[in-house]
C-alpha atoms as a PDB file:
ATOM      1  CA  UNK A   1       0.000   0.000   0.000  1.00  0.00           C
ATOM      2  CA  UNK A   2       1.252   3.324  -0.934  1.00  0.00           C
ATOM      3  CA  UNK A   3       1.796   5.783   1.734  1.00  0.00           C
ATOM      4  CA  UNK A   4       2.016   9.195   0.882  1.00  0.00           C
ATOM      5  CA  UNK A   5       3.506  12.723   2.882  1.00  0.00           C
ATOM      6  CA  UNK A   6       5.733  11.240   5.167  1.00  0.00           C
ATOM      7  CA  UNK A   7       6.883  14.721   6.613  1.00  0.00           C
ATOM      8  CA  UNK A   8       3.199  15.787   7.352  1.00  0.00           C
ATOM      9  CA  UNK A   9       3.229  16.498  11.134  1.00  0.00           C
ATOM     10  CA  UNK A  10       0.935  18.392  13.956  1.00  0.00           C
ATOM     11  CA  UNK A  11       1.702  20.955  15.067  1.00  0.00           C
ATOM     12  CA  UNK A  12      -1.078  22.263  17.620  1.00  0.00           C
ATOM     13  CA  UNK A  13      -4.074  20.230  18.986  1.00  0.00           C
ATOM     14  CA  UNK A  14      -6.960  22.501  19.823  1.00  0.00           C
ATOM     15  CA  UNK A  15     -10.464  22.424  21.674  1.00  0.00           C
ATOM     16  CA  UNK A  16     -13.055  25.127  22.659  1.00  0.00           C
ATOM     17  CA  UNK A  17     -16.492  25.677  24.464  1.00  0.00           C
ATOM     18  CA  UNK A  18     -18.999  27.182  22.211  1.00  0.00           C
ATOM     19  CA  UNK A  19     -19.281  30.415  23.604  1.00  0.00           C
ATOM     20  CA  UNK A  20     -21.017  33.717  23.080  1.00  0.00           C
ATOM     21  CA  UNK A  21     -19.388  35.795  19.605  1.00  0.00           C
ATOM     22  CA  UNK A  22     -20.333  39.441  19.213  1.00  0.00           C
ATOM     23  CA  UNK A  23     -21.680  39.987  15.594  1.00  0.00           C
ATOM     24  CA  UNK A  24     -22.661  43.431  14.621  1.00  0.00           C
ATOM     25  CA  UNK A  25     -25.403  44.328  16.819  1.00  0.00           C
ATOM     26  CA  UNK A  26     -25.989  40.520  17.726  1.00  0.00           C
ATOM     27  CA  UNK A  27     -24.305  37.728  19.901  1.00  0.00           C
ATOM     28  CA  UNK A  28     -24.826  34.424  19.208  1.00  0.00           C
ATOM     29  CA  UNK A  29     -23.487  31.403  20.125  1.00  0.00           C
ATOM     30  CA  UNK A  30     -19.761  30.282  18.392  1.00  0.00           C
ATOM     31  CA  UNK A  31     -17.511  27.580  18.924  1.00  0.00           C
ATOM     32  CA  UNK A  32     -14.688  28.954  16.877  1.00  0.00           C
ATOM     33  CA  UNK A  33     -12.887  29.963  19.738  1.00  0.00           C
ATOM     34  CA  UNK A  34     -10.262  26.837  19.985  1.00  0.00           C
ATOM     35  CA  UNK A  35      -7.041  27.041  22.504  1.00  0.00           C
ATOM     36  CA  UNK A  36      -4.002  24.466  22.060  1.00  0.00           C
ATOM     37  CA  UNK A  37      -3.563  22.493  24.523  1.00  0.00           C
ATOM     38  CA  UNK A  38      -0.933  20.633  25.859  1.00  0.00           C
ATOM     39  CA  UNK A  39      -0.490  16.653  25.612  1.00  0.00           C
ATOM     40  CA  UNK A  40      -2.216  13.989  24.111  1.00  0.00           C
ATOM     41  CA  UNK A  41      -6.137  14.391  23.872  1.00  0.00           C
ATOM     42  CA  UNK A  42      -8.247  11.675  23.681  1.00  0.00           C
ATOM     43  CA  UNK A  43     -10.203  11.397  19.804  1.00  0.00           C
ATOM     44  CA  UNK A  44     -13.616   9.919  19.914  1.00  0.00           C
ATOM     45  CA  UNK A  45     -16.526   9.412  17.028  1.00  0.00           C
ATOM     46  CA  UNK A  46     -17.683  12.810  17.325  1.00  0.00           C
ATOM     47  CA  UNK A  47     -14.475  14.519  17.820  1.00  0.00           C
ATOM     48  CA  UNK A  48     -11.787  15.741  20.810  1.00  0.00           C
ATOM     49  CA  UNK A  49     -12.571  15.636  24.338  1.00  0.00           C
ATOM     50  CA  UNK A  50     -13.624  19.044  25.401  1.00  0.00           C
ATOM     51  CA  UNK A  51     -14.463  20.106  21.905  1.00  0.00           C
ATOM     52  CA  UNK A  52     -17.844  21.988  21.553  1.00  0.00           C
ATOM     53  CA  UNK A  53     -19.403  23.425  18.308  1.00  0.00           C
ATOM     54  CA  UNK A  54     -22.352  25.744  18.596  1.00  0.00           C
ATOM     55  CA  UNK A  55     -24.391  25.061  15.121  1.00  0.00           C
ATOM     56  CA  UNK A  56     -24.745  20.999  15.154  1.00  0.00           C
ATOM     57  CA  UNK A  57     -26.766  21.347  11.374  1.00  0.00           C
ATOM     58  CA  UNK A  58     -23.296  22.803   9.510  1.00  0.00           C
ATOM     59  CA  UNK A  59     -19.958  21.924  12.211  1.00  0.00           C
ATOM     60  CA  UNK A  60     -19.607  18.399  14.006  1.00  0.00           C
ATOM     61  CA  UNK A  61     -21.480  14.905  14.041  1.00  0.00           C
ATOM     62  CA  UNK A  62     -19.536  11.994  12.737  1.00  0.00           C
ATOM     63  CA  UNK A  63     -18.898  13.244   9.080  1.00  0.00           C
ATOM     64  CA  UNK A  64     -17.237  16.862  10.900  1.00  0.00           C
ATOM     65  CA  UNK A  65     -16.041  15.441  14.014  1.00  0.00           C
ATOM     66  CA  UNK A  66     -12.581  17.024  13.669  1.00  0.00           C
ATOM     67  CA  UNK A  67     -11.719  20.461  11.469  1.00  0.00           C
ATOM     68  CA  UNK A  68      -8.078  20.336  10.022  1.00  0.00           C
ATOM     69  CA  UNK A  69      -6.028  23.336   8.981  1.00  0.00           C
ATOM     70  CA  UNK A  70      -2.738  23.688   6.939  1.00  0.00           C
ATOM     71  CA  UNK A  71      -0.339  26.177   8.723  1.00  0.00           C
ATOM     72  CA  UNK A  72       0.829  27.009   5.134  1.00  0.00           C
ATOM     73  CA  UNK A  73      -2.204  29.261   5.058  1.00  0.00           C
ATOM     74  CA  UNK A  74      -1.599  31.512   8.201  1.00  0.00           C
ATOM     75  CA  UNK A  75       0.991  33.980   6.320  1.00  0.00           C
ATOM     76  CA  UNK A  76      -1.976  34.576   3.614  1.00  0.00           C
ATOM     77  CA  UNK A  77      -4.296  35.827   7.065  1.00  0.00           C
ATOM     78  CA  UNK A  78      -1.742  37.543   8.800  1.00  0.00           C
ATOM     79  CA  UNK A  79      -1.140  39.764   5.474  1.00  0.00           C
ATOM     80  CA  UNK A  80      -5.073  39.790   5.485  1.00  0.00           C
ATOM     81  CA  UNK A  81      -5.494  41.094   8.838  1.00  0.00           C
ATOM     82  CA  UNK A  82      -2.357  43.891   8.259  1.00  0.00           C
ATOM     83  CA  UNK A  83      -3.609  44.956   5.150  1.00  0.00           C
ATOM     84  CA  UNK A  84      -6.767  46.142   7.048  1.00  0.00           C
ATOM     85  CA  UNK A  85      -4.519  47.722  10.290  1.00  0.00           C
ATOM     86  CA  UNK A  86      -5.761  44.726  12.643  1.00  0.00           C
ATOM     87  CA  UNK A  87      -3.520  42.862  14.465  1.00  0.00           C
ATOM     88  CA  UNK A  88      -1.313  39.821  13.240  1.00  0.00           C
ATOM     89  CA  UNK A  89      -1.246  38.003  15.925  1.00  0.00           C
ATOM     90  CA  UNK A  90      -3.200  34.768  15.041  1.00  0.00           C
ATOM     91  CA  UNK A  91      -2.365  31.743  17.043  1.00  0.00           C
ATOM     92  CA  UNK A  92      -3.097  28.393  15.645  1.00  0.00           C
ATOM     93  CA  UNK A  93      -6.804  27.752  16.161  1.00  0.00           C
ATOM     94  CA  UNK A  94      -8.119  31.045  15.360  1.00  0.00           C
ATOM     95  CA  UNK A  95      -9.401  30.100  11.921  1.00  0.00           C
ATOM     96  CA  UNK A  96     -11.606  27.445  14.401  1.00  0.00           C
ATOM     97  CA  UNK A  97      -9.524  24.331  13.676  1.00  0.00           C
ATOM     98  CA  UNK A  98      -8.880  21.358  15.745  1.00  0.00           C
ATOM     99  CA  UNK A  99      -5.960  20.429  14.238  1.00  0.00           C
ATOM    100  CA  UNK A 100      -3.100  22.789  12.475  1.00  0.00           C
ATOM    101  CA  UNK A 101      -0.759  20.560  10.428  1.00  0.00           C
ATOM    102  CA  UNK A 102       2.056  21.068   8.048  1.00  0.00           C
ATOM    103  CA  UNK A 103       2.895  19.397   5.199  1.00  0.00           C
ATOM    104  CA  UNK A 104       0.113  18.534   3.583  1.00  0.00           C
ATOM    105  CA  UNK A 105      -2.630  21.099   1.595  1.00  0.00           C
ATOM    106  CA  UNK A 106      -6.163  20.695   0.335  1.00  0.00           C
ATOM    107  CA  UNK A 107      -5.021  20.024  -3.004  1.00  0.00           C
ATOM    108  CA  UNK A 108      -3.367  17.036  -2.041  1.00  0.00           C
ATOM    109  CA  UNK A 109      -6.715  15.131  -0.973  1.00  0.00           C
ATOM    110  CA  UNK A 110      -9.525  13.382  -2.394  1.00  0.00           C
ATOM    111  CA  UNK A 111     -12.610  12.220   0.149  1.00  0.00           C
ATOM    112  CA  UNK A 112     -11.693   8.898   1.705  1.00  0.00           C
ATOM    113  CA  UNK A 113      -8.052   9.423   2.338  1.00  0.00           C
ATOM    114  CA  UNK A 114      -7.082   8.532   5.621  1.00  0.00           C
ATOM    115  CA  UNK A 115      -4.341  10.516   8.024  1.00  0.00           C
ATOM    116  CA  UNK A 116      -2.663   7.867   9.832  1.00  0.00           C
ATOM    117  CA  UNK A 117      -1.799   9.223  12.857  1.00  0.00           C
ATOM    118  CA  UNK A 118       0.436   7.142  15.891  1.00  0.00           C
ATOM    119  CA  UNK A 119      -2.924   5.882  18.029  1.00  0.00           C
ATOM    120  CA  UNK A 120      -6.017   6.696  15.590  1.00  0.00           C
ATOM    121  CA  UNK A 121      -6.779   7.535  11.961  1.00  0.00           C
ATOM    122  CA  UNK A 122      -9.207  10.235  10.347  1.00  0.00           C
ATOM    123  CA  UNK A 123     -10.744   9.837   6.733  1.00  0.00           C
ATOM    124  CA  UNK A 124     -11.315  13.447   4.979  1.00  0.00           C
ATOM    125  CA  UNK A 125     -15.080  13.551   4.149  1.00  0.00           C
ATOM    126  CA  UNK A 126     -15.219  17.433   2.736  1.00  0.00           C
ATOM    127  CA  UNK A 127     -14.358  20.884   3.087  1.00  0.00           C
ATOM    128  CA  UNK A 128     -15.091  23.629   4.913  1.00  0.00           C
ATOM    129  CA  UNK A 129     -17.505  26.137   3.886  1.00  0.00           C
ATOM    130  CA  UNK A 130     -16.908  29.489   6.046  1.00  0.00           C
ATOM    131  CA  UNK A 131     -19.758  31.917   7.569  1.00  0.00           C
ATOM    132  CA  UNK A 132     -20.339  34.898   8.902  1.00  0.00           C
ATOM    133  CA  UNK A 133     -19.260  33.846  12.300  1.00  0.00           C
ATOM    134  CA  UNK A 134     -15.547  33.199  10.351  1.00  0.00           C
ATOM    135  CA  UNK A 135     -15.709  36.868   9.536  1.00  0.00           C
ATOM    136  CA  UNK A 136     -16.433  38.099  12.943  1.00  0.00           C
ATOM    137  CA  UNK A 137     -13.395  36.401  14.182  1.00  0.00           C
ATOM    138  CA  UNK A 138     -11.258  37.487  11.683  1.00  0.00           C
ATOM    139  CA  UNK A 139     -12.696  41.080  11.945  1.00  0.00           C
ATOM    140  CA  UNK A 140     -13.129  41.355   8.031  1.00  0.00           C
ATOM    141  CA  UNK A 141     -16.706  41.444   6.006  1.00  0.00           C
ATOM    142  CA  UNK A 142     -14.891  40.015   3.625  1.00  0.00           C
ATOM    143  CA  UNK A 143     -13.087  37.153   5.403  1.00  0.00           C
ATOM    144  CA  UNK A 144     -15.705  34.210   4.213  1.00  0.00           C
ATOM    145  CA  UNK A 145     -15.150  35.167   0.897  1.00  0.00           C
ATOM    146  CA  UNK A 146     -11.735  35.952   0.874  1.00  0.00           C
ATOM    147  CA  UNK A 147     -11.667  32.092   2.087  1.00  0.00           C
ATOM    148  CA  UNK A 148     -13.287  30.671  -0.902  1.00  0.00           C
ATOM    149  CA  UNK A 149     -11.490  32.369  -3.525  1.00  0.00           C
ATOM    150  CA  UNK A 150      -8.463  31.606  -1.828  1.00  0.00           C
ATOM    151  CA  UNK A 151      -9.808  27.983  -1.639  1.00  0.00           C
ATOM    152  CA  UNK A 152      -7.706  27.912   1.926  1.00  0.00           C
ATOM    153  CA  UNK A 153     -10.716  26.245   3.708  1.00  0.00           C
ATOM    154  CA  UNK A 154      -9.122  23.420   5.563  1.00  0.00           C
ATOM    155  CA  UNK A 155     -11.061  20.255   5.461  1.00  0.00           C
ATOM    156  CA  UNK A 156     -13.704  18.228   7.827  1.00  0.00           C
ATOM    157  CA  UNK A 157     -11.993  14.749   9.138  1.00  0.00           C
ATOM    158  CA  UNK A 158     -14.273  11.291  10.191  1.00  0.00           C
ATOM    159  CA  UNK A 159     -12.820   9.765  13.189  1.00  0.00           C
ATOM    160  CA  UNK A 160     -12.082   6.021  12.125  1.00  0.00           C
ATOM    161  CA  UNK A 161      -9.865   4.507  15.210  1.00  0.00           C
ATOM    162  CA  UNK A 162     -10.281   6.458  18.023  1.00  0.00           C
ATOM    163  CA  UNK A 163      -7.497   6.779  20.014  1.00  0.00           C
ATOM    164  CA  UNK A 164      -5.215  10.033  21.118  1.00  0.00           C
ATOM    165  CA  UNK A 165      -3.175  12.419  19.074  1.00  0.00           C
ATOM    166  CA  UNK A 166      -1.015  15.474  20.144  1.00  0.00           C
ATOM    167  CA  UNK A 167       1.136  18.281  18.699  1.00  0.00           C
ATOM    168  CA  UNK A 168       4.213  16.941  17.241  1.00  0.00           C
ATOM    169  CA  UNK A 169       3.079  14.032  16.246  1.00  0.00           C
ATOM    170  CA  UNK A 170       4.113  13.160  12.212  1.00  0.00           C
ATOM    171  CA  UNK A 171       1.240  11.447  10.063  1.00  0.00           C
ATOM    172  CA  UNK A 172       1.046   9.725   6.590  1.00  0.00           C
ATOM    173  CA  UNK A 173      -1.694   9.929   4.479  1.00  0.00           C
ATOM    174  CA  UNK A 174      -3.186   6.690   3.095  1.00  0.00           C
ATOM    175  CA  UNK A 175      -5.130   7.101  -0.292  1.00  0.00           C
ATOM    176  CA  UNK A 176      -8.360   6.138  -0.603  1.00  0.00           C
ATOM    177  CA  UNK A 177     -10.276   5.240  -3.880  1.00  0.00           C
ATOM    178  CA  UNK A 178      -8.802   8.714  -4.945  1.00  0.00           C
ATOM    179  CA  UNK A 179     -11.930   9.311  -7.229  1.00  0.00           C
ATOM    180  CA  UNK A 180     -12.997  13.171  -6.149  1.00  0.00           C
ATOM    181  CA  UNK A 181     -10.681  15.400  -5.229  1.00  0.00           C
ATOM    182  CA  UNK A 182     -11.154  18.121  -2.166  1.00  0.00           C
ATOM    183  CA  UNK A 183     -10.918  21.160  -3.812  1.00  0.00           C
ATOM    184  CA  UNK A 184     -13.888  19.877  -6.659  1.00  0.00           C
ATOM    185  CA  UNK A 185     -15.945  19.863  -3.587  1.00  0.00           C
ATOM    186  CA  UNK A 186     -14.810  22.946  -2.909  1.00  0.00           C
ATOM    187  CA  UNK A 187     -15.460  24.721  -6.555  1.00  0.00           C
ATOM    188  CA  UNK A 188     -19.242  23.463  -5.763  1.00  0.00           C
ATOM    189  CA  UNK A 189     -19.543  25.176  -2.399  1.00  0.00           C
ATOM    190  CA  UNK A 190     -17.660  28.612  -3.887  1.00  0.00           C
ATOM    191  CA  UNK A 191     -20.276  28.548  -6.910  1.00  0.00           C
ATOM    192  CA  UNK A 192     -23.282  28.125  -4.624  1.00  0.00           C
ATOM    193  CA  UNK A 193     -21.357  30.864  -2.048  1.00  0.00           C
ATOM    194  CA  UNK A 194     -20.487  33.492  -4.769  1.00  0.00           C
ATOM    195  CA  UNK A 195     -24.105  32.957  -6.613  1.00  0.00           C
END
């Protein structure tokens, strides 16, 4: 069996409550707000330990148990945020993921690959489609659809083994049937989004 992306590691595992977000002239209820944590945290069908999400219809269940990331992305952000005078300071989890890794981008997946970690594997099942909630964190109007033209949406991960997985752990990535590709998920959710 072919193993592919040897280098791919983790570098931050994070969690969060779903707690109130300040939109406009409205709060409502966000779990974007993810903090590393140290150590190994435990991975279960419907995601990490201490994970919350706020909006069960579009974030988490057993198809989005676990949001990825590719740190690749953050220097595209952190020019974002400058270009607008806001702060570029944006610790790993701010975009809302569970997992920031390295090594390995959207472009590189199809639906059914697996990411082998040490003690449990995750199967990619789709991408991320952002919301207004994504711009209120990133304090841009714009930010949601800066994301899909960018196509830097990071992708939604099915939890296969359970097991544990921490920051610094390396991964491979074991192809699946390799028959649709990510980002053609992604092209359907930016028509429907720009439309």
């Amino acid at each position: 069996m072919m193993m592919l992306q040897p280098q791919c590691r983790v570098l931050s595992v994070q969690i969060g409550r779903a707690l109130p977000l300040q939109m406009g002239d409205r709060t409502v209820l966000s779990g974007m707000g993810k903090q590393a944590v140290e150590g190994p945290v435990a991975v279960n069908k419907l995601g990490l330990d201490g994970d919350e999400q706020a909006d069960l219809t579009v974030h988490g269940g057993l198809s989005k148990a676990v949001y990825a990331y590719p740190a690749e992305h953050y220097p595209f952000w952190r020019a974002q945020r400058s270009a607008r005078g806001l702060s570029t300071e944006l610790p790993y989890g701010t975009l809302g993921e569970n997992l920031t890794l390295t090594g390995l981008l959207e472009s590189m997946l199809y639906v059914g690959d697996r990411l082998c970690f040490p003690d449990c594997t995750l199967r990619v099942t789709q991408p991320r489609e952002p919301c207004d909630k994504f711009n209120a964190v990133m304090g841009d109007s714009k930010a949601a659809k800066k994301m899909v033209q960018s196509g830097f949406c990071g992708f939604y991960l099915a939890v296969e083994l359970p097991g544990r997985i921490m920051a610094g752990q390396s991964f491979v990535v074991e192809p699946g049937q390799r028959q649709l590709p990510i980002m053609a998920l992604f092209k359907k959710a930016k028509a429907k989004l720009i439309d």
